[in-house]
Protein backbone atom coordinates (compact mmCIF):
# COMPACT_ATOMS: atom_id res chain seq x y z
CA UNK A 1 126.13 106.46 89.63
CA UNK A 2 123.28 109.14 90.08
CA UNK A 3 123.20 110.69 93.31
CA UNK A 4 125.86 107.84 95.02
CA UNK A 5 125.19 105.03 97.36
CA UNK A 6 124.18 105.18 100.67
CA UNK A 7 125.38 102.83 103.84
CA UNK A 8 122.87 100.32 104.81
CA UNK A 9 121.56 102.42 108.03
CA UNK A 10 119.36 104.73 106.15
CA UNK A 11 115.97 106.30 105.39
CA UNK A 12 115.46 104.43 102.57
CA UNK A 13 116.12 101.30 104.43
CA UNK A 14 113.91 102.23 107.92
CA UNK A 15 110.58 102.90 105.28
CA UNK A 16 111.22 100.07 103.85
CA UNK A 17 111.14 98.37 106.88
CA UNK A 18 108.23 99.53 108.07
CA UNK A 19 106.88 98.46 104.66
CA UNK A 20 107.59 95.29 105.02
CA UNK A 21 105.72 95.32 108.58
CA UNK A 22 102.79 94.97 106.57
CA UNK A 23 103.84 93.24 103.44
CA UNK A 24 104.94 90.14 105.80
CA UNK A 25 104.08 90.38 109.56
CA UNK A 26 100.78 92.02 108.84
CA UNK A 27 99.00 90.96 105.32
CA UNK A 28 100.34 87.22 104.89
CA UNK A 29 100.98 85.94 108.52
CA UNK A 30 98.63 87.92 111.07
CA UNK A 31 96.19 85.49 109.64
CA UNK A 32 97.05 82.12 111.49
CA UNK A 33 96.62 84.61 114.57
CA UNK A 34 93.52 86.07 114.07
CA UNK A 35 92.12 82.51 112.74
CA UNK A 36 90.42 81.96 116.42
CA UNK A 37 88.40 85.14 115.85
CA UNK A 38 87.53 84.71 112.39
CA UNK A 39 86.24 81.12 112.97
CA UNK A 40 83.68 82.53 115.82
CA UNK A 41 82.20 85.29 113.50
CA UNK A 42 82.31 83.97 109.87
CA UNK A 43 82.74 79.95 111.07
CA UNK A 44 83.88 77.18 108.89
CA UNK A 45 86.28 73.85 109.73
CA UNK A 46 89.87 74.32 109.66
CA UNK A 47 90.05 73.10 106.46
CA UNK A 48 88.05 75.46 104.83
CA UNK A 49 89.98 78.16 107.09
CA UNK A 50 93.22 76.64 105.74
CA UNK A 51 92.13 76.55 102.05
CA UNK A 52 91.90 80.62 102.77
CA UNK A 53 95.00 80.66 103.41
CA UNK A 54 95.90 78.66 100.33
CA UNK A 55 93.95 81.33 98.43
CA UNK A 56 95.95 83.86 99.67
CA UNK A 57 99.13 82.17 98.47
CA UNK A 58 97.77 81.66 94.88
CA UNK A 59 97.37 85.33 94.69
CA UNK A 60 100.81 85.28 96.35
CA UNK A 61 101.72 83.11 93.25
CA UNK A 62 99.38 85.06 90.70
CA UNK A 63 101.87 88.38 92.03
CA UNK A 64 105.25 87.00 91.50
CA UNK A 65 104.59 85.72 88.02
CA UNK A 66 103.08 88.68 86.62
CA UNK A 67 105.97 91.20 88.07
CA UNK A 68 108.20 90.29 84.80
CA UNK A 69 105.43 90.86 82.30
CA UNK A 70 104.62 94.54 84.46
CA UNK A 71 108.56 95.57 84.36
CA UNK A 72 108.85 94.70 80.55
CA UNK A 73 105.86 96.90 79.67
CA UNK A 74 106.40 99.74 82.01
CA UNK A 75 110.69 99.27 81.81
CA UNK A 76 111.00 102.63 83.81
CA UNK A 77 108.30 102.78 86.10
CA UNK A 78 109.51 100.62 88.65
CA UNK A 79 108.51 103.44 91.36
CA UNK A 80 105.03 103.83 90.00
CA UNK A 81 104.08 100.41 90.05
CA UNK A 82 105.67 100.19 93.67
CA UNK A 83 104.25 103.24 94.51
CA UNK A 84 100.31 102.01 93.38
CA UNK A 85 100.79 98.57 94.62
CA UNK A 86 101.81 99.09 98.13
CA UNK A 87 98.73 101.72 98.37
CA UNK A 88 96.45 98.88 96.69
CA UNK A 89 97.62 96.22 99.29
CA UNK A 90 96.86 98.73 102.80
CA UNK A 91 93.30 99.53 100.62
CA UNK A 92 92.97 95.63 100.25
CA UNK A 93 93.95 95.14 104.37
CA UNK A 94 91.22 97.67 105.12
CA UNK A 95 88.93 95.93 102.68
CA UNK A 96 88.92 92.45 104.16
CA UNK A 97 88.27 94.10 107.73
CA UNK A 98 84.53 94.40 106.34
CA UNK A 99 84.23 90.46 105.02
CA UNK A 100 81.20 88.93 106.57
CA UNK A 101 81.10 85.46 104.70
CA UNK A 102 84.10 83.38 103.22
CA UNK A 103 84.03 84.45 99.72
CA UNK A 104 84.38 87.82 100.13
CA UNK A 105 87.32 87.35 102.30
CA UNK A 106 88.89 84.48 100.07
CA UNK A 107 88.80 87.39 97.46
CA UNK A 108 90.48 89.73 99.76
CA UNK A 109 92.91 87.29 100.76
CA UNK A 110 94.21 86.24 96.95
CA UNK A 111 94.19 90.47 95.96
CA UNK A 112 96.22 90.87 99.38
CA UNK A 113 98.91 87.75 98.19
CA UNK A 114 98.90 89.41 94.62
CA UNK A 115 99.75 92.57 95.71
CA UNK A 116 102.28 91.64 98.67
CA UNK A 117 104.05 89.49 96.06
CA UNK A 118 104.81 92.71 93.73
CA UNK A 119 105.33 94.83 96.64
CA UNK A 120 107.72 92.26 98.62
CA UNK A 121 110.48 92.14 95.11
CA UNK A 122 110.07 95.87 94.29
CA UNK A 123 110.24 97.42 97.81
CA UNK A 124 113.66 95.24 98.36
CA UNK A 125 115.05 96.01 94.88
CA UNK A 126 114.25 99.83 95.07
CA UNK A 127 115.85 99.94 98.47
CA UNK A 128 118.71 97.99 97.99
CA UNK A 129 119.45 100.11 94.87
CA UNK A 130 120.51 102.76 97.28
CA UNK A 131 123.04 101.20 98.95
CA UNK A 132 126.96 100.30 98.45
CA UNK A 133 127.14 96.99 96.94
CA UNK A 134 128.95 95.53 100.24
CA UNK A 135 126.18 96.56 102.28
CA UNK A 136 122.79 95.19 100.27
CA UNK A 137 122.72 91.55 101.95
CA UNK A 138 122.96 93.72 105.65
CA UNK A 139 120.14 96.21 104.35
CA UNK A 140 118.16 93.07 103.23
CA UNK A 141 118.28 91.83 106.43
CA UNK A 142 117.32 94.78 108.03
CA UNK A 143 113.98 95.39 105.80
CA UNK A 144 113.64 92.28 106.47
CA UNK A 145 113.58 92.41 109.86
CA UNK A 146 110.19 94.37 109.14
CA UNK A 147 108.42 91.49 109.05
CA UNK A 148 109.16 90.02 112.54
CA UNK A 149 108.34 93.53 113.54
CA UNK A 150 104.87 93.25 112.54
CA UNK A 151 105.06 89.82 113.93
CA UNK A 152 105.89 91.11 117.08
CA UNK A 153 102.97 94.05 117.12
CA UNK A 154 99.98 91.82 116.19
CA UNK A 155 101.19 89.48 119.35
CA UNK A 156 100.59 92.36 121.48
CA UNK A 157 97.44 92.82 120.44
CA UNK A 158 96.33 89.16 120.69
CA UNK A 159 94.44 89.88 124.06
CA UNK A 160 92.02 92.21 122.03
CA UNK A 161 92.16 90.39 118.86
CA UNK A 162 91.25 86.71 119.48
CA UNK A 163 89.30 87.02 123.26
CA UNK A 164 85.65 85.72 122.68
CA UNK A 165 84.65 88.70 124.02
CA UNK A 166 85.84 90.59 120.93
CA UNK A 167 84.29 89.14 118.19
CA UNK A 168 84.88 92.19 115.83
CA UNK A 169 88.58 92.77 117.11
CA UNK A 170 90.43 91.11 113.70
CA UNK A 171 88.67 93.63 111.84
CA UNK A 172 89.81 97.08 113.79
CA UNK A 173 93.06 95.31 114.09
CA UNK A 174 93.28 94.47 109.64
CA UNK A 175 91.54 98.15 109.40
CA UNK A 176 94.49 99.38 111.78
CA UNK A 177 97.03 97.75 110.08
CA UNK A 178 95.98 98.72 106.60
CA UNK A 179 96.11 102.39 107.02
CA UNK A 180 99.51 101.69 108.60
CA UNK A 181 100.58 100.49 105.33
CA UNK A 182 99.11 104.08 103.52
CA UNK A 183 101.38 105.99 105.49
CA UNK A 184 104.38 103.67 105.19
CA UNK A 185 104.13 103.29 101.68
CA UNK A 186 103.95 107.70 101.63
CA UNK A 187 107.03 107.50 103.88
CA UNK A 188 108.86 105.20 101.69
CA UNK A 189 107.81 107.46 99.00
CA UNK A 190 109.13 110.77 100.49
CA UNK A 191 112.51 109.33 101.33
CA UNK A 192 113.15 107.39 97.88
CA UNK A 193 111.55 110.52 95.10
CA UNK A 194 115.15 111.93 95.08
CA UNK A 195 117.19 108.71 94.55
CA UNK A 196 118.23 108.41 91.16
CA UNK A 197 120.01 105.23 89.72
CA UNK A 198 121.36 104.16 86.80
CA UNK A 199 121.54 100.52 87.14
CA UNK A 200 119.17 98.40 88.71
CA UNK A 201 117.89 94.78 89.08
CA UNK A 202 115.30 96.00 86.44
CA UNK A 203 117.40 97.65 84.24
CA UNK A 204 120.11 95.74 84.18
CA UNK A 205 117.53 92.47 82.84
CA UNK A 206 116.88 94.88 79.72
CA UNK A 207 120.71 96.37 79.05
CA UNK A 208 121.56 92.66 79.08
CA UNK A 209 118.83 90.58 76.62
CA UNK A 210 121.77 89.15 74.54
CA UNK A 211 123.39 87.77 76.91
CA UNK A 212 120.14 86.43 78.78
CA UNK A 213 119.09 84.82 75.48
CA UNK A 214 122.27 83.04 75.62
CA UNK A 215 121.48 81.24 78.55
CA UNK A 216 118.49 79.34 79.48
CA UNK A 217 117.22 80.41 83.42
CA UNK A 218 114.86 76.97 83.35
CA UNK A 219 118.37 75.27 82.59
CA UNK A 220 119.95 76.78 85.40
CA UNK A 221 117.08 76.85 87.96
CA UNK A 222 116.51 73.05 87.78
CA UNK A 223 119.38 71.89 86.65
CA UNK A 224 120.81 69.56 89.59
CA UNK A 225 124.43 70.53 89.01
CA UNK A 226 123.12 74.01 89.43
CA UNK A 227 119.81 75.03 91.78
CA UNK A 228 117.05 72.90 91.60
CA UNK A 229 118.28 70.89 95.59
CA UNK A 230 117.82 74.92 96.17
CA UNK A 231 114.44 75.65 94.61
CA UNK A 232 113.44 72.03 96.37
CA UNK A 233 114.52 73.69 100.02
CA UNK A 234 113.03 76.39 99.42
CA UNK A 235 109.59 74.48 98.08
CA UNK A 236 109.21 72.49 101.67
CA UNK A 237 110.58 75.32 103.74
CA UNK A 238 107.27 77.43 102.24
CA UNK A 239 105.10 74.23 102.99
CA UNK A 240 106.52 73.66 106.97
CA UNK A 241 106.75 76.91 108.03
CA UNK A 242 103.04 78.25 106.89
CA UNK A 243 101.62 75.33 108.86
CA UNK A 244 103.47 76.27 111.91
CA UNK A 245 102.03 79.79 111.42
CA UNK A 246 98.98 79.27 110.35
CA UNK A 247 97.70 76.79 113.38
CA UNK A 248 100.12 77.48 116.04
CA UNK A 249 97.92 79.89 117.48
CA UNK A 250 94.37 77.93 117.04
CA UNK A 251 96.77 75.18 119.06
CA UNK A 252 97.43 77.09 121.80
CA UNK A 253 93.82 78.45 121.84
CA UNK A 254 92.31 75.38 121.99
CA UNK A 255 94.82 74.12 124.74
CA UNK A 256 92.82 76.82 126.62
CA UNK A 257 95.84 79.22 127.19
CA UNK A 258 95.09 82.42 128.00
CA UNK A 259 94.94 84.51 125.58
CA UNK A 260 97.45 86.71 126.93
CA UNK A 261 99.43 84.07 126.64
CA UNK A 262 99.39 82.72 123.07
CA UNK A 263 100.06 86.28 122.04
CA UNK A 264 103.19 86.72 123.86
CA UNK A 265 104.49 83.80 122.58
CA UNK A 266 103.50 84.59 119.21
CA UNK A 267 106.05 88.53 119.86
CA UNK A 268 107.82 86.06 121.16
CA UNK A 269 108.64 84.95 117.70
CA UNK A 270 108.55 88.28 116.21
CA UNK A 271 110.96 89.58 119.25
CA UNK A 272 113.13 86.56 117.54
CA UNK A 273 113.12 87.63 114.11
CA UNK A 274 114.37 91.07 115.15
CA UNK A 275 117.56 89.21 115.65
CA UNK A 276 117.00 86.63 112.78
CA UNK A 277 117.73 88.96 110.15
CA UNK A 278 121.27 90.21 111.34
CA UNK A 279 122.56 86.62 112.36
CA UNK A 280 121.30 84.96 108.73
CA UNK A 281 122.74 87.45 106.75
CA UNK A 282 126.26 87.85 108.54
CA UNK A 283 126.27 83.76 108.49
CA UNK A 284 125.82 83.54 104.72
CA UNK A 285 127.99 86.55 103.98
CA UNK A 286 131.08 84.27 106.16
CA UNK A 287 129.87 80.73 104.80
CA UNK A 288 128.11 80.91 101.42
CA UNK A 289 126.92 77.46 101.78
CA UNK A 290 123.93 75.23 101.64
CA UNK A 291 124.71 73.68 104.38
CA UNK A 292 124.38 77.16 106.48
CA UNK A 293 120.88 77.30 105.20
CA UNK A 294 120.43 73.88 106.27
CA UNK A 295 121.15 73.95 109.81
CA UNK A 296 119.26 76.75 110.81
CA UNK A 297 116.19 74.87 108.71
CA UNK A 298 117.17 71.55 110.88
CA UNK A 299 117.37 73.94 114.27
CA UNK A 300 113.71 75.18 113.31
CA UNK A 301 112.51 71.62 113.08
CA UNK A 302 113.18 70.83 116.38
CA UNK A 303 112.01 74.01 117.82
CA UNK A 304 108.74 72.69 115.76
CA UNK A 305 108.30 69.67 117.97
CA UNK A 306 108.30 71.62 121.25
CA UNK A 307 104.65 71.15 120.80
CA UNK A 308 104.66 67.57 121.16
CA UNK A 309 105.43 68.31 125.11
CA UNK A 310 102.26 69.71 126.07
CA UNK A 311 104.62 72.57 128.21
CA UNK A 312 103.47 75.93 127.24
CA UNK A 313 107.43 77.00 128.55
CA UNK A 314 108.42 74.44 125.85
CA UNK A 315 106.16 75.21 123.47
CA UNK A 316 107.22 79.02 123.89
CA UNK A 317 110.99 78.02 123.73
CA UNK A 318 110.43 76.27 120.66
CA UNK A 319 108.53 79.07 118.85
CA UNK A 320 111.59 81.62 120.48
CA UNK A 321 113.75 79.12 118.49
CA UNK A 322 111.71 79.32 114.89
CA UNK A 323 111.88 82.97 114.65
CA UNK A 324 115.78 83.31 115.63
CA UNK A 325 116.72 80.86 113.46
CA UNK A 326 114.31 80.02 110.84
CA UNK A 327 111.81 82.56 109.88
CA UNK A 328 113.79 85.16 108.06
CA UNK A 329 116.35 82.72 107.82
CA UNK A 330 115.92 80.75 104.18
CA UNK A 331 113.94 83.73 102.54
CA UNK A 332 117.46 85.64 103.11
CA UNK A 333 119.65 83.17 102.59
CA UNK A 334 118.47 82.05 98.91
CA UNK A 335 117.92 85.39 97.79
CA UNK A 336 121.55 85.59 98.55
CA UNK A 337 123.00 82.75 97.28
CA UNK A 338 121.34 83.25 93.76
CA UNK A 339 123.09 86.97 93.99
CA UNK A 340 125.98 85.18 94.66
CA UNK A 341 126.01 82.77 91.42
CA UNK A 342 123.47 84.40 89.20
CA UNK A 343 124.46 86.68 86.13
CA UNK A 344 123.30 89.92 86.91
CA UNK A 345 121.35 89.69 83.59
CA UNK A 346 118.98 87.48 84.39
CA UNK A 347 119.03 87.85 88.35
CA UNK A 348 115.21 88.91 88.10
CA UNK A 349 114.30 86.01 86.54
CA UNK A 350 115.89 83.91 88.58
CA UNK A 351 114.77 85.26 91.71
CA UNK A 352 110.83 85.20 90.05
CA UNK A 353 111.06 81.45 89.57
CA UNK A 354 112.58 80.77 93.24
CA UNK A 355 109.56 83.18 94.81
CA UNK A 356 106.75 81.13 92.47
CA UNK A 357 108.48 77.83 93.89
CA UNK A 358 108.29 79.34 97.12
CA UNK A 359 104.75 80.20 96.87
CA UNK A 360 103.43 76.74 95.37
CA UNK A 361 104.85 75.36 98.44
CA UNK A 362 103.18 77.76 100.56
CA UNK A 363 99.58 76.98 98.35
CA UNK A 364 99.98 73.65 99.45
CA UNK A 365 100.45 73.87 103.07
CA UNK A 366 97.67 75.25 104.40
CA UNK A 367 95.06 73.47 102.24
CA UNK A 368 96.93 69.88 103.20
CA UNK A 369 97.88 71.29 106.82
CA UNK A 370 94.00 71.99 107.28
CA UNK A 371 92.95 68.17 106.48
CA UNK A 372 95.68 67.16 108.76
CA UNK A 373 94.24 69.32 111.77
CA UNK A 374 90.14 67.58 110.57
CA UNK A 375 91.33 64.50 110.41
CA UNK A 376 93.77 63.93 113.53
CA UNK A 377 93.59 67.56 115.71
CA UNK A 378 95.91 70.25 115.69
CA UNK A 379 98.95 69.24 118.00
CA UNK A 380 99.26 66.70 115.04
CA UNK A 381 98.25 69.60 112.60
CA UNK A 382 101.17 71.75 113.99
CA UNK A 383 104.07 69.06 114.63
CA UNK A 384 103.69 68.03 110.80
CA UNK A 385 105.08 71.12 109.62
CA UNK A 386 108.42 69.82 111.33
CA UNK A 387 108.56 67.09 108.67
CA UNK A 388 108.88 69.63 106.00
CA UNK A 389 111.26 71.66 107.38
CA UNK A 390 113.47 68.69 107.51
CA UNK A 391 113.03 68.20 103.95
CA UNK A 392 113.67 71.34 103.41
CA UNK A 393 116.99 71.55 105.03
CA UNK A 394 117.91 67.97 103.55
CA UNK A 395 117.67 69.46 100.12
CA UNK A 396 119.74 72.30 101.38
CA UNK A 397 122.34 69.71 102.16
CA UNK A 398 122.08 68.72 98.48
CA UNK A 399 122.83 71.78 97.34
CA UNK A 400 125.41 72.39 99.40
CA UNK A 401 127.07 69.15 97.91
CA UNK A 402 126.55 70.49 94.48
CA UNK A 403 127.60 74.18 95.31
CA UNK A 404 131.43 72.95 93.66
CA UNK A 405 129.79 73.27 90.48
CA UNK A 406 128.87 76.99 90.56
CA UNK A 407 132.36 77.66 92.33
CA UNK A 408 134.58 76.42 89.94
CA UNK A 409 134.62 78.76 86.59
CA UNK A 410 135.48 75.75 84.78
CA UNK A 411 132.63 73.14 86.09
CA UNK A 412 129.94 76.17 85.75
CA UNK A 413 130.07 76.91 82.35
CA UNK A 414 129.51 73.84 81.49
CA UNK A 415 126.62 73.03 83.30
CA UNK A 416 125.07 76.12 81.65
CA UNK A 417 126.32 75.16 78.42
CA UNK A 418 124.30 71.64 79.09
């Protein structure tokens, strides 16, 4: 098995990390915080902020269904194409630092989702490659935990970034975090040139094309005796949670907190996810169930509502609540239940249609959560994304109901069969 397996405390696993710092925390969701900043200096509504957003999300979309048609023309580059697209993201973060009018920073925005989307399947597939089998759901969680990390950094920085007095502080900050991303991605590099594997998510896809043509992944992936209750959770959880994100901060700006303020409560969240990572994956590892992705999605929607109190303590509880519990949460938890019932052979596949379903939801939310916030303000903007996350988790009910099917040998072959 080339060079053997590593435990999931490693180098490999720390890069990646830091990698996903600015694949998550920094390129897709340090936007809702800077939004105050960017509105000042560029201007626009909150619609047209939010349909920015949206833009991003289509490249996020764009990303994840080109990946396939990448891996099946370069079948052993996997690295490469890693290696070129996580420098071509920090370049695109540096990039949009300079936009001075909305179109130039819309096209910033889809190349950043385009190349995040790549980067976010290939960094977790090269790093979990390394490690023992037993340990890949606890190394997921802790590259995952990157994200919150970066979450947790920008917040910091929200004094500097989003004070009227610092009109130009989004752009140091998207120029900072940008050449973070350059020497992550070398790091990453460095610690994974070595590691040699013989099978891999990749791989494995193109060992296996008999037995993928055999079965149909549509078939499977919206089949309702199979996952299409999952691919609906995970559809509204993109939608919800990307509205809370995206004008949570705006909220709390135009509440006239201090500044100070909104960004501790937006660590707050990333000081959360730190934790988020380890408790999701340990609970889906003891109950494989849809109904353990559902009640952390339910938990999130009431944390969503804090809000509706006008209490920054509250409002900060609630937010404390979203990133324990429901930010890293139902990315983690789907990736792992598809491992779980999947064929390895068409795993990849699988896990590309989940991420595009995943995306569309998150295309939608910030183009309708930006009407919402024109049309009746953004405390109403903010609390709707708490009506998504209940569908989302109601759907995870569903599949949890349905989950029989892919346990029972029997039951399961026959569902793929029809």
């Amino acid at each position: 098995m080339g060079l053997g397996y590593k435990s999931a405390f490693n180098w490999i696993t720390l890069w990646a990390s830091l990698l996903f710092a600015l694949i998550l925390g920094f390129s897709r969701l340090s936007y809702g915080l800077f939004l105050p900043g960017i509105q000042r200096e560029i201007g626009g509504s909150y619609a047209e902020l939010g349909l920015l957003g949206t833009v991003n999300f289509i490249g996020y979309l764009a990303g994840t269904l080109s990946l396939p048609l990448l891996i099946s023309r370069f079948q052993h580059r996997k690295n490469v194409i890693n290696r070129i697209t996580c420098l071509l993201l920090g370049l695109a973060m540096i990039g949009s630092a300079f936009s001075d009018h909305f179109i130039q920073l819309g096209l910033w925005r889809f190349m950043i989702g385009f190349f995040s989307a790549l980067a976010t399947v290939l960094v977790l597939s090269i790093a979990t490659d390394a490690v023992q089998p037993p340990e890949r759901g606890m190394a997921s969680g802790l590259i995952w935990l990157g994200g919150s990390a970066g979450i947790l950094v920008t917040g910091l920085f929200a004094p500097y970034i989003i004070e009227p007095t610092h009109l130009d502080g989004w752009r140091y900050a998207w120029l900072s975090m940008g050449i973070f991303g350059i020497l992550a991605t070398m790091g990453f590099e460095l610690v994974t040139r070595k590691q040699i594997f013989e099978s891999t998510l990749f791989t494995e896809l193109e060992s296996n094309s008999r037995e993928q043509e055999q079965v149909s992944v549509f078939r499977i992936m919206f089949s309702p005796n199979n996952f299409l209750f999952l691919l609906g959770s995970y559809f509204f959880f993109g939608w919800g949670y990307i509205i809370y994100f995206t004008f949570l901060v705006p909220y709390l700006v135009n509440k006239g907190i201090p500044s100070i303020y909104a960004g501790l409560i937006w660590s707050g969240i990333g000081s959360a996810g730190l934790f988020n990572g380890w408790i999701g994956g340990r609970a889906i590892d003891r109950w494989p169930s849809g109904y353990t992705l559902a009640l952390g999605l339910a938990i999130g929607a009431i944390g969503v509502l804090g809000v509706t109190t006008n209490r920054i303590l509250l409002t900060s509880l609630g937010a404390v609540i979203i990133g324990l519990v429901s930010f890293i949460t139902p990315p983690l938890m789907t990736t792992a239940l598809l491992r779980r019932y999947v064929p390895n052979s068409i795993y990849a596949v699988c896990l590309s249609v989940a991420t595009a379903t995943f995306a569309a939801g998150q295309i939608i939310g910030p183009m309708v959560g930006g009407w919402v916030v024109d049309q009746y303000g953004l405390k109403f903007g903010v609390t709707s994304s708490s009506l998504f996350m209940v569908l989302s988790a109601l759907f995870a009910c569903l599949y949890g109901r349905k989950q029989r099917v892919l346990e029972s040998p029997t039951l399961r072959s026959k569902s793929i069969d029809n």
